[in-house]
Protein backbone atom coordinates (compact mmCIF):
# COMPACT_ATOMS: atom_id res chain seq x y z
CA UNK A 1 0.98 -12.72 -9.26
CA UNK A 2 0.30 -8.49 -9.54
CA UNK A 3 1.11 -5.88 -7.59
CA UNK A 4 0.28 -2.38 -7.33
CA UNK A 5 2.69 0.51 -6.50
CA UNK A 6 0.99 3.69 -5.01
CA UNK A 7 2.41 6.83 -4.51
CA UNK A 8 1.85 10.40 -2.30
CA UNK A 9 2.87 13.32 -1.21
CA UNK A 10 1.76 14.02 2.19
CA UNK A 11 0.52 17.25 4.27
CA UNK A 12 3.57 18.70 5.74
CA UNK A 13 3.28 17.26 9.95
CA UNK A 14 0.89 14.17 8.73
CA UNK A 15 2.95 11.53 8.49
CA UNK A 16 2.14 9.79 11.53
CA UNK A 17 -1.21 9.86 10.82
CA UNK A 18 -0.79 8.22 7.42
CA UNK A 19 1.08 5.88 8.97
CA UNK A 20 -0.76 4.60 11.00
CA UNK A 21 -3.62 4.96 8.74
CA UNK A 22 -1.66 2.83 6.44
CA UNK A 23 -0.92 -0.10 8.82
CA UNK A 24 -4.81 0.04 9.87
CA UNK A 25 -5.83 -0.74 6.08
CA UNK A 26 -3.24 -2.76 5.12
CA UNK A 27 -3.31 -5.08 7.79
CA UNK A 28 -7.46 -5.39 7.14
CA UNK A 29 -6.74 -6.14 3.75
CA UNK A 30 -4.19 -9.01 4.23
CA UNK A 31 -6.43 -10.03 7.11
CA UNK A 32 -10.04 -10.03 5.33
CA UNK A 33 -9.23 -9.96 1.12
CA UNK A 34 -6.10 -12.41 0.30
CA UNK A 35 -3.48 -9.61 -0.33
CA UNK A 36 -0.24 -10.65 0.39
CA UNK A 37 0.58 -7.59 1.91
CA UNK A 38 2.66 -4.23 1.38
CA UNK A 39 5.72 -1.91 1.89
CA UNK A 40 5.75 1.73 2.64
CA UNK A 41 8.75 3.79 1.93
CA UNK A 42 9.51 7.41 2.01
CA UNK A 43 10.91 8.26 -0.91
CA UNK A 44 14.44 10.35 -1.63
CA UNK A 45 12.14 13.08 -3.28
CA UNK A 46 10.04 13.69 -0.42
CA UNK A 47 6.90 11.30 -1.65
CA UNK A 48 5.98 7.95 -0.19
CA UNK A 49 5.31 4.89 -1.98
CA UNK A 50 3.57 1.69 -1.37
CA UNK A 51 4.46 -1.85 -2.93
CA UNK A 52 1.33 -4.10 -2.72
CA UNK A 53 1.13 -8.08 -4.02
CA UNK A 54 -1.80 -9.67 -4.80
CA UNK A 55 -2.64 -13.02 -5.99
CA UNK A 56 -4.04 -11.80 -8.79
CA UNK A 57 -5.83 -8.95 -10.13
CA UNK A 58 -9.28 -10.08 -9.79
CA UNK A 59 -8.57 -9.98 -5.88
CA UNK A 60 -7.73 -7.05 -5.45
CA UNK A 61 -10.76 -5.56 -7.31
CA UNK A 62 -12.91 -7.62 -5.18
CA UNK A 63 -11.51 -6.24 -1.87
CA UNK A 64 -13.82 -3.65 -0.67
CA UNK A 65 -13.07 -1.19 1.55
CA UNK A 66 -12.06 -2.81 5.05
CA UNK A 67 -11.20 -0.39 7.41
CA UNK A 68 -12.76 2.92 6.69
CA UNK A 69 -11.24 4.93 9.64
CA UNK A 70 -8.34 4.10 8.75
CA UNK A 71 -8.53 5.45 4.77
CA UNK A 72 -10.12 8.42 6.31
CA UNK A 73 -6.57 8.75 8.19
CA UNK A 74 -5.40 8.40 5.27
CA UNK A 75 -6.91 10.79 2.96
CA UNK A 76 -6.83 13.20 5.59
CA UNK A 77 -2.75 13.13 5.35
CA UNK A 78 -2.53 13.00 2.08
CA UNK A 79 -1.86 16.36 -0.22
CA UNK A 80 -1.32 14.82 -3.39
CA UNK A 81 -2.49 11.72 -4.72
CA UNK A 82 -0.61 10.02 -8.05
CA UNK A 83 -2.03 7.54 -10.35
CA UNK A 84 -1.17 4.02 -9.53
CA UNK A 85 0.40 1.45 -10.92
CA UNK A 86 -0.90 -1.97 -11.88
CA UNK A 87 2.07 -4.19 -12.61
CA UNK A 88 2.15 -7.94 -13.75
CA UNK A 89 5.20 -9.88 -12.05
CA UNK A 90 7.58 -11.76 -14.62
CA UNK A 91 9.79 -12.74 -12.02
CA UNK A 92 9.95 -12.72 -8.34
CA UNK A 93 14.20 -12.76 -6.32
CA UNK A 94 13.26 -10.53 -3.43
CA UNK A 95 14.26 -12.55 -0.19
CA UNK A 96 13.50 -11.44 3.11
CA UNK A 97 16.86 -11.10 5.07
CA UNK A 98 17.51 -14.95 6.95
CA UNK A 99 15.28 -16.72 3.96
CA UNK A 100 16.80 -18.61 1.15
């Protein structure tokens, strides 16, 4: 599997835009390109941060764009954008709470 971890820092007062910006693309992505979907956090330091899972890498380059509106949201929130990154996973105990 891979996953991708993205990290921002936000306009000050955007934050509900990004959000729901956020849950717009996300939710096309699972929906239309085979992700296996994501986690947003705000972070202790005042960023947020995004954990994404793919199948594999060649996936996730394939998935175009699927909700432009909602990357517009988005970018329009966003102040400061950090390099992402790519990571391969090695192995996988994160449970969901009531799951083995």
């Amino acid at each position: 599997m891979f996953a991708v971890i993205y990290r921002w820092r936000l306009r000050p007062g955007m934050e509900q835009q990004f959000t729901d910006g956020w849950h717009r693309v996300t939710a096309a992505i699972h929906a239309r390109c085979g992700s296996y979907g994501s986690r947003l956090h705000r972070a202790d330091d005042g960023t947020w941060v995004a954990y994404a899972r793919w199948p594999d890498e060649a996936a996730r380059e394939r998935c175009a764009v699927p909700d432009a509106e909602g990357v517009a949201m988005m970018a329009g929130a966003v102040e400061e954008r950090f390099p992402e990154t790519r990571l391969q996973i090695v192995d996988d105990l994160l449970a969901e709470p009531g799951t083995p």
